[in-house]
Every structure is written in structure tokens, then in C-alpha cells.
C-alpha atoms as a PDB file:
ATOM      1  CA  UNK A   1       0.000   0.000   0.000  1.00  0.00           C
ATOM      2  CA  UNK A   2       1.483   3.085  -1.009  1.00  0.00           C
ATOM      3  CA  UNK A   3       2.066   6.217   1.408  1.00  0.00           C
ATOM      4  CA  UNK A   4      -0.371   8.466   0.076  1.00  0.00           C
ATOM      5  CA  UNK A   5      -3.155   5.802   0.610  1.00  0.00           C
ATOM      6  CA  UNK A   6      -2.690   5.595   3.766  1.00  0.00           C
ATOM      7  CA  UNK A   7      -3.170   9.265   4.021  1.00  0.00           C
ATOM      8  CA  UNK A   8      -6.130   9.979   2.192  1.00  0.00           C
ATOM      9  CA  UNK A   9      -9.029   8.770   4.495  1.00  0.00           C
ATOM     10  CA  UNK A  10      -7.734  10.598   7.088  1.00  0.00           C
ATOM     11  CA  UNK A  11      -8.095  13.790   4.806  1.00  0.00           C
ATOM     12  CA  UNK A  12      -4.460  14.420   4.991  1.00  0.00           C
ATOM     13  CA  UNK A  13      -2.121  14.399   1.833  1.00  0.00           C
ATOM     14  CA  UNK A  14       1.456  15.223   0.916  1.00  0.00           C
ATOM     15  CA  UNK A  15       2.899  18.345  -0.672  1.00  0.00           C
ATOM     16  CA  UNK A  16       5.871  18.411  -2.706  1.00  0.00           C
ATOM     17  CA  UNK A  17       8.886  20.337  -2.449  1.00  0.00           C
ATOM     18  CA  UNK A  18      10.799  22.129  -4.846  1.00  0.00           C
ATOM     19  CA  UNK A  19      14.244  20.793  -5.171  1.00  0.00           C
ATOM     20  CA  UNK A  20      16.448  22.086  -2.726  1.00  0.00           C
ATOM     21  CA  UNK A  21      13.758  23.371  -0.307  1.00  0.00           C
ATOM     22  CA  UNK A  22      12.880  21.930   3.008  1.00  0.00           C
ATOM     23  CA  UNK A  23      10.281  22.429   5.479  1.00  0.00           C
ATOM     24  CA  UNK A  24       9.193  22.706   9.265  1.00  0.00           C
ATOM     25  CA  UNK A  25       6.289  22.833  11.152  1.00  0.00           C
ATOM     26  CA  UNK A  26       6.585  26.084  12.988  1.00  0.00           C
ATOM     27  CA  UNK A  27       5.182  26.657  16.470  1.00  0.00           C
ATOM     28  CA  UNK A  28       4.411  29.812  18.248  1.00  0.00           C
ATOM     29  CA  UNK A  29       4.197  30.518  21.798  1.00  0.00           C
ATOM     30  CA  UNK A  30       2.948  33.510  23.716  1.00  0.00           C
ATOM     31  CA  UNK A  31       2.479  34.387  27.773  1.00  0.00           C
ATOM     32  CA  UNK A  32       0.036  37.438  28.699  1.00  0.00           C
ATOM     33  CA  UNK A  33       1.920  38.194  32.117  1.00  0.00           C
ATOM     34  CA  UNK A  34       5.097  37.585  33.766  1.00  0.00           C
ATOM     35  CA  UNK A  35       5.547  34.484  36.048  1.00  0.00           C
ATOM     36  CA  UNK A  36       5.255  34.451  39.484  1.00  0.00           C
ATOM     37  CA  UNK A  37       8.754  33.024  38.811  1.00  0.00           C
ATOM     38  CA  UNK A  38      10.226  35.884  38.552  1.00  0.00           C
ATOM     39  CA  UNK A  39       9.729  37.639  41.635  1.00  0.00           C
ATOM     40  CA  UNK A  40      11.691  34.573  43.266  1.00  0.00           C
ATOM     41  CA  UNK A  41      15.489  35.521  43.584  1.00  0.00           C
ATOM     42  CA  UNK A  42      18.151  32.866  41.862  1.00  0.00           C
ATOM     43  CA  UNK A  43      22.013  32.881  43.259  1.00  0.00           C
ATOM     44  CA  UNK A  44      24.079  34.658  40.240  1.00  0.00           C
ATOM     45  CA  UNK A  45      26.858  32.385  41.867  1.00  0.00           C
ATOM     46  CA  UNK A  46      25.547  29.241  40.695  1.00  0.00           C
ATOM     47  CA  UNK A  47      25.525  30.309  37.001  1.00  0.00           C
ATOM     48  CA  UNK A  48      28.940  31.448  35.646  1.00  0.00           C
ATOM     49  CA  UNK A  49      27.747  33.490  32.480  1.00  0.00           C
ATOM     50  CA  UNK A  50      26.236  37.070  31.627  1.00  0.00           C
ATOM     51  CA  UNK A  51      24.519  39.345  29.283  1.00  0.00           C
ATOM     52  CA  UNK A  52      26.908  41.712  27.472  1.00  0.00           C
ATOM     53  CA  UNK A  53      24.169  44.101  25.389  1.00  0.00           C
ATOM     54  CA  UNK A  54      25.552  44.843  22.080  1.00  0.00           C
ATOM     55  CA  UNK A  55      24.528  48.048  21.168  1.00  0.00           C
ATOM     56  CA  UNK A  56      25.429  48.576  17.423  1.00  0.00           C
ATOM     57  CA  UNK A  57      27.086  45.632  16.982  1.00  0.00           C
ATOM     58  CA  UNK A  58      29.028  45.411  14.052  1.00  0.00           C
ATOM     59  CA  UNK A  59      27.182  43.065  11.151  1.00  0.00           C
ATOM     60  CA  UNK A  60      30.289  40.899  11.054  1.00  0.00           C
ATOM     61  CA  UNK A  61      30.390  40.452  14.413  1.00  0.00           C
ATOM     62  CA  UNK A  62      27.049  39.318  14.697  1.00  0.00           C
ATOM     63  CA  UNK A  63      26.937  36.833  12.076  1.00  0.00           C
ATOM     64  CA  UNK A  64      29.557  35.115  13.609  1.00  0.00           C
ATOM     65  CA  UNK A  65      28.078  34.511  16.868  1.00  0.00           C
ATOM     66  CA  UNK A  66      24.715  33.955  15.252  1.00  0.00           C
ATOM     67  CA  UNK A  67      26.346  31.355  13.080  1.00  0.00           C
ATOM     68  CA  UNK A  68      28.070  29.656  15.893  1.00  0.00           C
ATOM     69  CA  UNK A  69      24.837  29.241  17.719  1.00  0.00           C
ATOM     70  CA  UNK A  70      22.566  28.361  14.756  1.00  0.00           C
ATOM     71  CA  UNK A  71      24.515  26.939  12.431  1.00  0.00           C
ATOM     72  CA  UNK A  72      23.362  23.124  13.870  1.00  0.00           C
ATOM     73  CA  UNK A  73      19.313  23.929  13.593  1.00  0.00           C
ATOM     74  CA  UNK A  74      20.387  25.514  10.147  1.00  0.00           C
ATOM     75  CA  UNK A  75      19.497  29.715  11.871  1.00  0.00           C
ATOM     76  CA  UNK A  76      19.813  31.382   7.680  1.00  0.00           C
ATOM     77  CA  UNK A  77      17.785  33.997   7.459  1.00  0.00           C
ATOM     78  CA  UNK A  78      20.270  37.030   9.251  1.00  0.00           C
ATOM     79  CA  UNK A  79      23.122  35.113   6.997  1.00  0.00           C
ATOM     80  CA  UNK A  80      20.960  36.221   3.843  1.00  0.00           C
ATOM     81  CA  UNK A  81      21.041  39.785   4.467  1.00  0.00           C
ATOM     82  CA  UNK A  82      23.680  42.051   3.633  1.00  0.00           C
ATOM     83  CA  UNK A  83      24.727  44.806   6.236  1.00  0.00           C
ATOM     84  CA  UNK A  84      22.869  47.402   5.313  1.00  0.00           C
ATOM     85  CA  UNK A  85      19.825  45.858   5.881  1.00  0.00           C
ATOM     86  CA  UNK A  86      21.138  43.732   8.728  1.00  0.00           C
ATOM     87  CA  UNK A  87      22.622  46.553  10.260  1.00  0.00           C
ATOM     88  CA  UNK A  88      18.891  47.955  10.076  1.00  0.00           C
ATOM     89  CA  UNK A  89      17.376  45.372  12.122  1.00  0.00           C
ATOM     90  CA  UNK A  90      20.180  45.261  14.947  1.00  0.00           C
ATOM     91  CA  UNK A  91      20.747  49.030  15.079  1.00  0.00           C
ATOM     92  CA  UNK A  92      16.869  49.973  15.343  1.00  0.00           C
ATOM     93  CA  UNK A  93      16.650  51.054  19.644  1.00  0.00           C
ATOM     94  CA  UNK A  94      13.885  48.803  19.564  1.00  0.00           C
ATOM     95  CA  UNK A  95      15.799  45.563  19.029  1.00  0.00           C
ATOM     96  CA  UNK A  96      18.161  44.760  21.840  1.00  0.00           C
ATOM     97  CA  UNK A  97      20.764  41.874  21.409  1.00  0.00           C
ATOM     98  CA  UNK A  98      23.049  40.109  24.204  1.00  0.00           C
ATOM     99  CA  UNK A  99      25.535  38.017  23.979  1.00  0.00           C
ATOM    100  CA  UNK A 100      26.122  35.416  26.640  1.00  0.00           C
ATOM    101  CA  UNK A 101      29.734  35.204  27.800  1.00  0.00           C
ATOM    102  CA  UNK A 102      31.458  32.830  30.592  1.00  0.00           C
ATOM    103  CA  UNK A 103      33.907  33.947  33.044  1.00  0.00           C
ATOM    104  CA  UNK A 104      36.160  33.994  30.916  1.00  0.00           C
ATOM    105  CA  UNK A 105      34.824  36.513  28.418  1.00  0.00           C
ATOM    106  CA  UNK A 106      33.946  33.842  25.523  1.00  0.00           C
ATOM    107  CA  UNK A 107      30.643  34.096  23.792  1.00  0.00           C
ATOM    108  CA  UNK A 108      28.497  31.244  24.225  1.00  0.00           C
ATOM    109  CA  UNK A 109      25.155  32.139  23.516  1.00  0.00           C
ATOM    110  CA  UNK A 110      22.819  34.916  22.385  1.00  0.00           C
ATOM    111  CA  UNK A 111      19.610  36.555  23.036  1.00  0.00           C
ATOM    112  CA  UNK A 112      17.637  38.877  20.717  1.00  0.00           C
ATOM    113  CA  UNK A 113      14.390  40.533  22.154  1.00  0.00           C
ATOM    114  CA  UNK A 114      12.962  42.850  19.303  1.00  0.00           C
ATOM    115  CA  UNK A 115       9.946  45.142  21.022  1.00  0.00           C
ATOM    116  CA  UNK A 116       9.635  47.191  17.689  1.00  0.00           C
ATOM    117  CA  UNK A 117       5.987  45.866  17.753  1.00  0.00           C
ATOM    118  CA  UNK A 118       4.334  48.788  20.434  1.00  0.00           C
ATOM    119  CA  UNK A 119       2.720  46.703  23.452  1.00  0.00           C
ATOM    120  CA  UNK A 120       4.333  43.336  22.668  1.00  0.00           C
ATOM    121  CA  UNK A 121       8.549  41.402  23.103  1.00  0.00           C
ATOM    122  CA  UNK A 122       9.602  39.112  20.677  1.00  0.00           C
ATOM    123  CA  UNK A 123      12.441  36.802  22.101  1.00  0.00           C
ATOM    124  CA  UNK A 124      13.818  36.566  17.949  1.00  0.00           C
ATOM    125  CA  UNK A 125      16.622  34.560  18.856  1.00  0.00           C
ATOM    126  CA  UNK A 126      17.660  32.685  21.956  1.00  0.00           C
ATOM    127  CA  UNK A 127      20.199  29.936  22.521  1.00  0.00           C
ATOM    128  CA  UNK A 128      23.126  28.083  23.147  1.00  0.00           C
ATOM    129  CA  UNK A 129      26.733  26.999  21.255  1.00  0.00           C
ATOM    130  CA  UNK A 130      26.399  23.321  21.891  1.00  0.00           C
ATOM    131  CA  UNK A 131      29.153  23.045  24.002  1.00  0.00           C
ATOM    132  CA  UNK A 132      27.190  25.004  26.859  1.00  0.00           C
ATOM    133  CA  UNK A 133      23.702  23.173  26.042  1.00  0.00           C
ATOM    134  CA  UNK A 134      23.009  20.650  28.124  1.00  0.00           C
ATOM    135  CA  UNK A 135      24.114  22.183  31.634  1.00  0.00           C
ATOM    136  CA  UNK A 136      20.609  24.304  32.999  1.00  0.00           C
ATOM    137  CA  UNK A 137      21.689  27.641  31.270  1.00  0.00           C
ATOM    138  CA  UNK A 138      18.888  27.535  29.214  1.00  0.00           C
ATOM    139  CA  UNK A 139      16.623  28.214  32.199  1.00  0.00           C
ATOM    140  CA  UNK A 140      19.109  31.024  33.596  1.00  0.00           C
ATOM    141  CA  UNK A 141      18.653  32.603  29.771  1.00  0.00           C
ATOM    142  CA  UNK A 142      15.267  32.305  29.680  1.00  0.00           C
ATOM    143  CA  UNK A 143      14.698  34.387  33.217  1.00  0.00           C
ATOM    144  CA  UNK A 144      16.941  37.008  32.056  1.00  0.00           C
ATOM    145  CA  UNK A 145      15.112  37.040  28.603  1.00  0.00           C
ATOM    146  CA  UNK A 146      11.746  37.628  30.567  1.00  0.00           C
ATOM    147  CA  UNK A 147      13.077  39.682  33.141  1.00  0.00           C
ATOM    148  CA  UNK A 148      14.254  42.129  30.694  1.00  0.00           C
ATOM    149  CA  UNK A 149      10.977  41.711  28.085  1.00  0.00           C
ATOM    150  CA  UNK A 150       8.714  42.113  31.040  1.00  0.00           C
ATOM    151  CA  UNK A 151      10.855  45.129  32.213  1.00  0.00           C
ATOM    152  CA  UNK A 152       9.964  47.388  28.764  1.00  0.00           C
ATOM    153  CA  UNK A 153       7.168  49.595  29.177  1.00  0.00           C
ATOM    154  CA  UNK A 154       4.115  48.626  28.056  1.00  0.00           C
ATOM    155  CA  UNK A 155       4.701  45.324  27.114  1.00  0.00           C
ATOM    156  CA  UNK A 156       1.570  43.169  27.578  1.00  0.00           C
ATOM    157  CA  UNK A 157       2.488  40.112  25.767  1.00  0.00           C
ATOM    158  CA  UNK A 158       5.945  38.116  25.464  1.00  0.00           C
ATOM    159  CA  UNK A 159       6.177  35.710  21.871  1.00  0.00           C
ATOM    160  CA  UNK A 160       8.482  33.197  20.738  1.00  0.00           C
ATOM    161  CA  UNK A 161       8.499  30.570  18.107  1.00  0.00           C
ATOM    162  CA  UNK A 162      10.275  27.349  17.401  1.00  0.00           C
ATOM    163  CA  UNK A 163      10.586  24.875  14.242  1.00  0.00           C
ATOM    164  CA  UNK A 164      10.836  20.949  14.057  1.00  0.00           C
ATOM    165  CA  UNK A 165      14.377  21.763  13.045  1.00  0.00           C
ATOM    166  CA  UNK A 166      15.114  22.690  16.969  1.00  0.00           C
ATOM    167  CA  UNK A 167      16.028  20.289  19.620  1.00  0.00           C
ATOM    168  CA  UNK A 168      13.428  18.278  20.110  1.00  0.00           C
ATOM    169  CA  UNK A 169      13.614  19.956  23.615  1.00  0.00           C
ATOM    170  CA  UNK A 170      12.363  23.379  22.244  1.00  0.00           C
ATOM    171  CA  UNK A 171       9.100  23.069  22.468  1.00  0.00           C
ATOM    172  CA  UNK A 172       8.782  21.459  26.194  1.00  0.00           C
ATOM    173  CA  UNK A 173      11.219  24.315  27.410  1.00  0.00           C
ATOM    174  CA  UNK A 174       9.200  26.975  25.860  1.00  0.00           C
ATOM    175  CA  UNK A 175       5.895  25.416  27.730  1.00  0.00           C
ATOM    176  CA  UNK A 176       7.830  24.414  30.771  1.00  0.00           C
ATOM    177  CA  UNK A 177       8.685  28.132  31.312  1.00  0.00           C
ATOM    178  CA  UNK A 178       5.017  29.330  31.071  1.00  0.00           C
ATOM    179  CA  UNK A 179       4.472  30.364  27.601  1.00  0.00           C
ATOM    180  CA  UNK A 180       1.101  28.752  25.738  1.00  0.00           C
ATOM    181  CA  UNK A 181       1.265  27.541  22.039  1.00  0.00           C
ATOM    182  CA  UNK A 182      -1.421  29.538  19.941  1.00  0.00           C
ATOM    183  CA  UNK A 183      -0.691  28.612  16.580  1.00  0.00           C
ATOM    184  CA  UNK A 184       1.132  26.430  14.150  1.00  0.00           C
ATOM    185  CA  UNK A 185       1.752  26.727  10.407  1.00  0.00           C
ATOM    186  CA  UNK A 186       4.259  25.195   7.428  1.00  0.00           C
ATOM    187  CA  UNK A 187       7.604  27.220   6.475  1.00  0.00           C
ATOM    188  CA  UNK A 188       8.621  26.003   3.056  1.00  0.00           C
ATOM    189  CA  UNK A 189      12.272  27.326   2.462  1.00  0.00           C
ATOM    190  CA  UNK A 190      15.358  26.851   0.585  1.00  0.00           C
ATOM    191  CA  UNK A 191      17.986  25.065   2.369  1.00  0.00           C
ATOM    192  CA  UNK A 192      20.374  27.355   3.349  1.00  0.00           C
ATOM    193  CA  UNK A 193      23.368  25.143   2.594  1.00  0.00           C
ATOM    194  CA  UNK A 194      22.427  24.598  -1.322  1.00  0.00           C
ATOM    195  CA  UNK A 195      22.551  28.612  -1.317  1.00  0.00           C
ATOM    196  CA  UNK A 196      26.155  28.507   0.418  1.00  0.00           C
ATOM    197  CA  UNK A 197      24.963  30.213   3.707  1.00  0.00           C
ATOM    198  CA  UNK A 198      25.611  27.566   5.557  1.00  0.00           C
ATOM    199  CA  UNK A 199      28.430  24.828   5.071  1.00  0.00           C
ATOM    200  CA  UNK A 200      27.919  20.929   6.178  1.00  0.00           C
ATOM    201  CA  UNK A 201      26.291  21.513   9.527  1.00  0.00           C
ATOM    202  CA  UNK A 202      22.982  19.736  10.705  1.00  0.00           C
ATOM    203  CA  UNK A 203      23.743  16.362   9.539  1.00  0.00           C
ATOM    204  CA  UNK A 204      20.671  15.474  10.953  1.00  0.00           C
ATOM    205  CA  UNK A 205      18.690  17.369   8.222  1.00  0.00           C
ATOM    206  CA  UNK A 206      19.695  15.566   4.770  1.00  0.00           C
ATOM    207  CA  UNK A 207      20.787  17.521   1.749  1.00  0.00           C
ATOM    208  CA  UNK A 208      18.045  16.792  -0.907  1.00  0.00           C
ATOM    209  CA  UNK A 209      17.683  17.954  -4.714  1.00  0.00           C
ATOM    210  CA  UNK A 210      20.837  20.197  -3.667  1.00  0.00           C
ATOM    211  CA  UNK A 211      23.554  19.986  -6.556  1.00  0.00           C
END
């Protein structure tokens, strides 16, 4: 029995891709207030990292630590713009990016909170280099990412999203730290490493139609 018969009396089907594109199922998340959890104090001693806030960070500069978080759940879509309009996005006062650094000043992670939208805080990009995944950081991130959002005035609602191409821990972090899913859709795009954005990283994802 072929695939697609299987399918049909459920009133699903399949969609083709063009070569060289791939998909995800996109999720996105949203909390209406801040957690109680927030007004509980956490020992800074325990966690040895913190937010340096880049303010005009320099495009080249950025890409690099974007890349070196991304690069394994194939993040493309900064790499396709060029500075000017790059520069555009992480310039504007409304966006605010931080780069997590250990003790030792290395860069390890980065946060991105764009509240260019009046009344709402995207967290745009949040994570890890996967040598500090792994270790509970992701928590201490994720209160300093809702500290902050929940700090700008007038903020009334805190988003985030997350693809099939994440850890398959994104999506139970995301709920475990209070924020509700409210919608779900299809992102069709072109693989980033056919276009030379990205080299061989996410061998988990197979190149297809690429070549």
C-alpha cells in the first residue's frame, strides 16, 4: 500500500517540495503576564555566564556569533542579508541583542528581544553553542530574557516561536517556562546550505535535490 493511501481517508495528503527546499512545522508561543517566577530571587553564583548588550554591533560580528549558535538547527535567514539591511534590524533602539559570555569573556550564547511591535517582546533569537547546552543555562537565559521583556514599558504580551528543526527539547522548554502555544503553520524554504549560507552543519537534516 502506497504512502499516500494511507493518508487519504484521514483527509491528509502530501505536498511536494521544490528541489532544494525543506520544510518545518513552525510553532508559536505567547504568555500574557510575567511568572510568578520571577519575583523569586536565583544565586548569580551558581551560574557562571552574563549578558553583554551589544549596542550597534558590528554586522560581522554578529553573524559570527549567530552562526556559531545556529549553524546546527540551520538559523539562515540574518546570513541572507547584507549589512545594510542587517545593520537595520540590529541598530533599530527597539531591538536589543546580548551576547552570553562565561567567566572567561567567551561568547556562548545569544539573546535577541525585538519590542519594535508597540505593546508586545519578541524573544527573535535565543540559545546556546552546543558546548554550553546541556548544563541548565537555558533556564538562567530564559529568566533574564523575561526579566528584561517584562521590564519594557508597556509590554503586555511576550512571543516566541520554534521549528521541528530545533532540539526536540524546544518546544517542552518553551511550555515548561510558562508560555502557551497559539498557533502552528508550514515554512517552506530553501535550504540554506544549497545557497552557500551555511556549510555541512545539521547532519541530521539531509541535503536533498541540492547539486
Amino acid at each position: 500500500m502506497a504512502i499516500a493511501d494511507v493518508a487519504a481517508p484521514l483527509g491528509q495528503g502530501f505536498h511536494a517540495l521544490a528541489p532544494g527546499d525543506l520544510a518545518a512545522v513552525v510553532t508559536a508561543l505567547d504568555m500574557r503576564e510575567a511568572p510568578a517566577s520571577l519575583k523569586r530571587l536565583v544565586p548569580e553564583a551558581e551560574v557562571p555566564l552574563q549578558l553583554v548588550r551589544w549596542k550597534a554591533a558590528d554586522p560581522a560580528k554578529y553573524r559570527l556569533l549567530y552562526r556559531r549558535v545556529g549553524a546546527k538547527w540551520l538559523w539562515w535567514s540574518r546570513l541572507a542579508l547584507d549589512d545594510a539591511a542587517l545593520a537595520a534590524i540590529i541598530h533599530d533602539p527597539q531591538v536589543e541583542i546580548y551576547a552570553v559570555a562565561d567567566r572567561a569573556g567567551v561568547e556562548v550564547g545569544m539573546l535577541e528581544l525585538d519590542f519594535r511591535k508597540p505593546g508586545e517582546a519578541e524573544i527573535a533569537f535565543f540559545g546556546l553553542i552546543p558546548g554550553a547546552t546541556g548544563k541548565g543555562f537555558g533556564k538562567w537565559l530564559m529568566r533574564r530574557a523575561l526579566q528584561k521583556a517584562w521590564s519594557h514599558d508597556g509590554v503586555g504580551r511576550v512571543w516566541v516561536h520554534t521549528c521541528t528543526l530545533d532540539g526536540p527539547s524546544a518546544l517542552p522548554f518553551y511550555m515548561a517556562q510558562g508560555f502557551a502555544p497559539y498557533a502552528r503553520f508550514v515554512e517552506v524554504f530553501p535550504d540554506p546550505r544549497g545557497l552557500g549560507l551555511l556549510g555541512d552543519e545539521a547532519p541530521q537534516v539531509p541535503v536533498l535535490g541540492v547539486g
